[in-house]
Protein backbone atom coordinates (compact mmCIF):
# COMPACT_ATOMS: atom_id res chain seq x y z
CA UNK A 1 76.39 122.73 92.36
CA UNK A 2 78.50 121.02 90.42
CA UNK A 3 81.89 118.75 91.27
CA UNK A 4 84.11 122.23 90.61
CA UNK A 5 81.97 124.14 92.90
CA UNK A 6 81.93 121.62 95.01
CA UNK A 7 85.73 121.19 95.65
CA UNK A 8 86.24 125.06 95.91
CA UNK A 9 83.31 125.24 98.84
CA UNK A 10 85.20 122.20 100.73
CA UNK A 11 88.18 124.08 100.35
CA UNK A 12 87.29 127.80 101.04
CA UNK A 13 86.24 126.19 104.88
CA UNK A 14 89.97 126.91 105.83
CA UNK A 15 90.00 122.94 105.82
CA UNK A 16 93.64 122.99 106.23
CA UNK A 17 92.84 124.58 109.58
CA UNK A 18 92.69 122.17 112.82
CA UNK A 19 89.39 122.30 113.54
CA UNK A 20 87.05 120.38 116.37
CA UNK A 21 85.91 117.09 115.03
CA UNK A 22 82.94 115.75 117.24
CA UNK A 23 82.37 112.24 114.84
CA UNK A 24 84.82 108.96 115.26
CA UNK A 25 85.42 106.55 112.33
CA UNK A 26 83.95 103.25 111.58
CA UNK A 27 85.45 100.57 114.05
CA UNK A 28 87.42 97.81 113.54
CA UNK A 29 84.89 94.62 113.93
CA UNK A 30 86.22 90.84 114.27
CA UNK A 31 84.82 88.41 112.46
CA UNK A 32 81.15 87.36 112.64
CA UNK A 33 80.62 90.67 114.65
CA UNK A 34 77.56 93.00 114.31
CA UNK A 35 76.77 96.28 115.18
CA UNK A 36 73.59 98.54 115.04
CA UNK A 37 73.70 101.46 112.70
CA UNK A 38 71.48 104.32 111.06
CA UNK A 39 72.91 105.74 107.97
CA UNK A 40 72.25 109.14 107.99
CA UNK A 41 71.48 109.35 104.06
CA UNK A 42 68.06 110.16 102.39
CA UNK A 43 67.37 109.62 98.47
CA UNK A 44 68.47 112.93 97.76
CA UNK A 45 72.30 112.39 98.53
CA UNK A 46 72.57 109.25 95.82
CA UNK A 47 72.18 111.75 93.41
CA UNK A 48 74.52 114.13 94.80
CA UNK A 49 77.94 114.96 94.06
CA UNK A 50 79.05 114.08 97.79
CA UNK A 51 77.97 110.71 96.66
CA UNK A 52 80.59 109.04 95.15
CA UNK A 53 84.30 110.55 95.25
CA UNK A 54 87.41 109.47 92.92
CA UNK A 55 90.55 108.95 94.80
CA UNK A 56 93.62 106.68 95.40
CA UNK A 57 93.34 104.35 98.51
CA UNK A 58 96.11 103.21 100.27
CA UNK A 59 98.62 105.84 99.89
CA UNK A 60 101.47 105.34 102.72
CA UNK A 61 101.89 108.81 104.46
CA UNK A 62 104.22 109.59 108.20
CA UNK A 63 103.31 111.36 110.36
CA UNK A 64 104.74 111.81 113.99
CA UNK A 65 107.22 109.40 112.49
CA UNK A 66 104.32 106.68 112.31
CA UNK A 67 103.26 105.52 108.95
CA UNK A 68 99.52 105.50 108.31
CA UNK A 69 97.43 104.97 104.94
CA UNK A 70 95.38 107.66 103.86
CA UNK A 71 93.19 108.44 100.90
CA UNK A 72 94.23 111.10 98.46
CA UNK A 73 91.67 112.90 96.09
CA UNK A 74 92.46 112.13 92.15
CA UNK A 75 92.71 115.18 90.42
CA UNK A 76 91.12 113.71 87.27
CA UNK A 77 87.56 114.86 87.05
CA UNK A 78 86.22 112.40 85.08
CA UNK A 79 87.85 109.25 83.10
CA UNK A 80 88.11 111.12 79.84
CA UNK A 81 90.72 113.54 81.30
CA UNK A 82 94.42 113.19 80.79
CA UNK A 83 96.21 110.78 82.90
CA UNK A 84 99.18 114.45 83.06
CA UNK A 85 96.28 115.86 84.84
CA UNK A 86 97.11 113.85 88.19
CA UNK A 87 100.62 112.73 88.59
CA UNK A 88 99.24 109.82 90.85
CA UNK A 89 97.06 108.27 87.93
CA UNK A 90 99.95 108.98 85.63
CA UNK A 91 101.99 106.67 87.75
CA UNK A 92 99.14 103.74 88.48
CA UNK A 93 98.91 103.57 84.65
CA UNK A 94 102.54 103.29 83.82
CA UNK A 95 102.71 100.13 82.32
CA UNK A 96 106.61 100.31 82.78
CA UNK A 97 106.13 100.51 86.54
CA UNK A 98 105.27 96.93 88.00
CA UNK A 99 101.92 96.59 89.86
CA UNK A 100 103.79 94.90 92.62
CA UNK A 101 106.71 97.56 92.84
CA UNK A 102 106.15 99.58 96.19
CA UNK A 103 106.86 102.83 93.50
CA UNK A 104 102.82 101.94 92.33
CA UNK A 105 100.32 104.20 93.04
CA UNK A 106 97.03 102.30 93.39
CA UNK A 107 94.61 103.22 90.76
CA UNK A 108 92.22 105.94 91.27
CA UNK A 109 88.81 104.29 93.30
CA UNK A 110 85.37 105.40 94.12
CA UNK A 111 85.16 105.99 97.39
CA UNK A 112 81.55 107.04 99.25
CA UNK A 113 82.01 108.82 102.92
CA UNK A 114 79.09 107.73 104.54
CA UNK A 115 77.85 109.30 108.07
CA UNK A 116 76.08 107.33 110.39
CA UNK A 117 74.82 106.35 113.87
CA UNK A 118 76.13 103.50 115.55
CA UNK A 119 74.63 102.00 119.13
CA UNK A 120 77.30 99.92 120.98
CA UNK A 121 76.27 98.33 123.98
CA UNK A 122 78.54 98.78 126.70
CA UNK A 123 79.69 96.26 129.34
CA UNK A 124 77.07 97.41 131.71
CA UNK A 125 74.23 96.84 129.51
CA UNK A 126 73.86 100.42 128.33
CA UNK A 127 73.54 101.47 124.89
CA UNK A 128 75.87 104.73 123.58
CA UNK A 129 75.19 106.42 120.54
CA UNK A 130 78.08 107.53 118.52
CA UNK A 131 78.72 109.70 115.40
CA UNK A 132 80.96 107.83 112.42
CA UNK A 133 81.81 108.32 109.18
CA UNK A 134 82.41 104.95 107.57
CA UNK A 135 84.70 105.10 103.87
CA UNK A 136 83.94 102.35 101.65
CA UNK A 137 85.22 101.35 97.97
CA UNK A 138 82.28 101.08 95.57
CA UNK A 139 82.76 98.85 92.80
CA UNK A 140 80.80 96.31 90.60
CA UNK A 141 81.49 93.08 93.14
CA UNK A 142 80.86 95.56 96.16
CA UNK A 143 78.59 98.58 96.13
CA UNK A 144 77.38 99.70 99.26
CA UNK A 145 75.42 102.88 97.76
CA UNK A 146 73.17 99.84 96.26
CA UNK A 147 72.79 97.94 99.17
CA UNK A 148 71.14 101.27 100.83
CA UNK A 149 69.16 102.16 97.96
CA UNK A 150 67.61 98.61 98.13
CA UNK A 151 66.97 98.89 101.61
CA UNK A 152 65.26 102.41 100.96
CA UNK A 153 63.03 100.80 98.11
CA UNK A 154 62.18 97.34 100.26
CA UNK A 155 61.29 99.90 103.31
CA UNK A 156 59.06 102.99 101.64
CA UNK A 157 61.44 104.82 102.98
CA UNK A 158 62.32 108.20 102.05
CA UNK A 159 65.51 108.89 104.66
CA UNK A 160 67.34 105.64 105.90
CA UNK A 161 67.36 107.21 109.47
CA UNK A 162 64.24 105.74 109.77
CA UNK A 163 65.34 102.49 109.55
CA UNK A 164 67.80 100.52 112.37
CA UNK A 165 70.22 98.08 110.25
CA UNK A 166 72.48 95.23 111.68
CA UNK A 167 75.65 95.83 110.04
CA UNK A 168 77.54 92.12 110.10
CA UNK A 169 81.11 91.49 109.36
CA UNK A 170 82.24 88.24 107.50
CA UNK A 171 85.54 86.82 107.01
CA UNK A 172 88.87 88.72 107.52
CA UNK A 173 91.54 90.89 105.86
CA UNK A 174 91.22 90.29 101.76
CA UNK A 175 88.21 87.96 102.05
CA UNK A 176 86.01 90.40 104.43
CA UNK A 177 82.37 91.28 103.44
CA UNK A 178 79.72 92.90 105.15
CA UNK A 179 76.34 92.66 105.04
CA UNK A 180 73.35 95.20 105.81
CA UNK A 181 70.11 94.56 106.63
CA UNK A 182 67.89 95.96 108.56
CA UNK A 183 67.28 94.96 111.95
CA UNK A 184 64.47 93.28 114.06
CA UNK A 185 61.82 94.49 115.03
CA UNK A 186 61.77 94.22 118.64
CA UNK A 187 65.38 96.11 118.51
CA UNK A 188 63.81 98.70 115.86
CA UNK A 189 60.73 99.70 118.77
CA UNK A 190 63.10 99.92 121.62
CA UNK A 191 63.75 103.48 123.15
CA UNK A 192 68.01 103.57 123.10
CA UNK A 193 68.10 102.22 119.79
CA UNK A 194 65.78 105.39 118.50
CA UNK A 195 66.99 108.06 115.85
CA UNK A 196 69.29 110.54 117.80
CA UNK A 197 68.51 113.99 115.67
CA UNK A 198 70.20 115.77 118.89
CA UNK A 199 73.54 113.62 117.99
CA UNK A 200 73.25 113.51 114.07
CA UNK A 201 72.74 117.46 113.95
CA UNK A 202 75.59 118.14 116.33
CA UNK A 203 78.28 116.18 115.06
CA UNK A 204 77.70 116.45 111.35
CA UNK A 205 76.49 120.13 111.10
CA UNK A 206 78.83 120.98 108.33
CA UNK A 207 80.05 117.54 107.34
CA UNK A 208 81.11 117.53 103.72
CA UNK A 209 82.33 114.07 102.42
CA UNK A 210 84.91 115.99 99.94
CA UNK A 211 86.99 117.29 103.02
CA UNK A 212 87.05 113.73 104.45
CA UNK A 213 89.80 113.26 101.51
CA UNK A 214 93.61 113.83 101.69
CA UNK A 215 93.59 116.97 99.21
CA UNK A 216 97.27 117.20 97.51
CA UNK A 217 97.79 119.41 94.57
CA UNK A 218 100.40 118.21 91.20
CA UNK A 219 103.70 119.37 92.40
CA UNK A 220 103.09 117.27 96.08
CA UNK A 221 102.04 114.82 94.27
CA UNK A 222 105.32 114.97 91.80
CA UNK A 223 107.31 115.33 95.31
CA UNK A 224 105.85 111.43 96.85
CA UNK A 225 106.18 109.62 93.65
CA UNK A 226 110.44 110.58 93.64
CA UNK A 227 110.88 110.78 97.27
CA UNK A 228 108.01 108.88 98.75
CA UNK A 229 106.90 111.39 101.24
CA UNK A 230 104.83 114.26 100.70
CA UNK A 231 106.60 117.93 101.27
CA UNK A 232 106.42 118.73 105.12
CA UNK A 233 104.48 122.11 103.88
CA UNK A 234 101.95 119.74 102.11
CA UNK A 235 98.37 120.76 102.79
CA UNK A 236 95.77 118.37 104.04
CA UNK A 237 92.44 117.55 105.04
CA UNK A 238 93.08 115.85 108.52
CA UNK A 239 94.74 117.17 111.37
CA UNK A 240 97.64 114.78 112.47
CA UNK A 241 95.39 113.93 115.48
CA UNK A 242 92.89 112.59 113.33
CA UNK A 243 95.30 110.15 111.12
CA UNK A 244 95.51 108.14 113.96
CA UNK A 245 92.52 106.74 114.72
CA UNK A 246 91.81 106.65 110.88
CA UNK A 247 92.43 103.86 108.10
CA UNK A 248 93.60 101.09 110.29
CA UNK A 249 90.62 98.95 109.30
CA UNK A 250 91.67 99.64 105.20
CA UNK A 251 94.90 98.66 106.04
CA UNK A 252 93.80 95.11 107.62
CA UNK A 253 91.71 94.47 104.87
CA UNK A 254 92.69 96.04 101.36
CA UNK A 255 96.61 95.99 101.52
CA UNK A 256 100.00 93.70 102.64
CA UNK A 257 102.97 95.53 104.20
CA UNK A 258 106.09 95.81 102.62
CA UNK A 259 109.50 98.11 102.82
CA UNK A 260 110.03 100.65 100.56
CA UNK A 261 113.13 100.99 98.49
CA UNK A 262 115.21 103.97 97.53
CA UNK A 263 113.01 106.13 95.34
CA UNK A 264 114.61 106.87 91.56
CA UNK A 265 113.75 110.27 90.10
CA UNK A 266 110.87 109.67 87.30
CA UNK A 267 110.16 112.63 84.66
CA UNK A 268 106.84 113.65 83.98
């Protein structure tokens, strides 16, 4: 299947539909913190199209009068295509447009969607298993579909369920890295740290990364760049549930608040 096919099967779903989500979203970690994970990712998926998605971060958005940052799909293809194919790239490239103006799209990203296990351990010593899907940037300084490869490789492993990982926070907003390794041994043999199949298989079922994306065609697009808001008919992914518990952690880390001034009208 290629990306086309893809996007149309993502989108035939009725994803615009609210629809029972049984997975969180990465948490917010201080810090120095560390959690226990299984990625739920085998060698096949690297070289899938759900892989690695193109899409603007950081795009300010309302909703129940609270403004949240979401991520919006590019609708450039590939890097060769027009910039007039996706008003949003047209503006990030817009030389004319300063890159510090609040008017400035960010440029398109890759983005991976990445499901996973996590096991927190809760005040009473008891360890609960919960379904996330964690979005990350991939680029040349940080590239997180590398990181798990490696780990596959340095493990045999075929599936990286097999393999516990300690996933560590360090430093804070701008300067924040993580690191993944994979965990001891004596956590790896214990029983409430094991692979939950029952979990994985009932919260991501029919998890496509594609629908994890804010999905705006050109005219909505067209609409935010002259009034900053998309149209109140606009079409998305998430349910306005779901926005908020999402992209609070992007917003920490990747971006600085600001006010936004009166929108001008821009041609296209």
């Amino acid at each position: 299947m290629n990306y086309s096919e893809f996007e149309k099967e993502a989108e035939s779903r009725g994803s615009q539909k609210k629809v029972e989500r049984k997975y969180g979203f990465f948490p917010k970690m201080e810090d120095g913190a560390t959690i226990y994970a299984r990625f739920l990712v085998d060698r096949a998926f690297f070289s899938s199209n759900a892989a690695v998605l193109r899409a603007h971060t950081n795009v300010k958005a309302t909703f129940n009068g609270k403004e949240r940052f979401i991520t919006v799909k590019c609708l450039r293809e590939h890097v060769t295509d027009s910039f007039d194919t996706c008003p949003f790239c047209y503006n990030a490239f817009d030389s004319s447009i300063s890159k510090d103006s609040p008017d400035k799209i960010s440029k398109p990203s890759n983005v991976t969607e990445l499901p996973l296990l996590i096991y927190e351990t809760t005040d009473d010593g008891k360890v609960e298993v919960k379904p996330v899907v964690w979005e990350r940037k991939i680029s040349s300084k940080s590239d997180i579909l590398k990181e798990l490869r490696d780990l596959m490789d340095e493990n045999e492993l075929d599936s990286l369920t097999e393999l516990l990982v300690a996933i560590k926070r360090n430093g804070t907003r701008l300067d924040t890295k993580y690191t993944i390794n994979a965990a001891g041994t004596a956590k790896q043999n214990k029983p409430e740290f094991a692979f939950r199949q029952d979990v994985a298989e009932d919260a991501f079922k029919d998890f496509d990364p594609v629908t994890r994306l804010f999905v705006k065609d050109s005219n909505e697009m067209k609409n935010y760049i002259i009034t900053g808001e998309f149209p109140s008919k606009a079409k998305s992914q998430e349910t306005e549930e779901e926005v908020e518990e999402v992209k609070e952690q992007v917003k920490e880390e990747t971006t600085e608040t600001f006010e936004r001034p009166a929108r001008t009208a821009r041609s296209f």
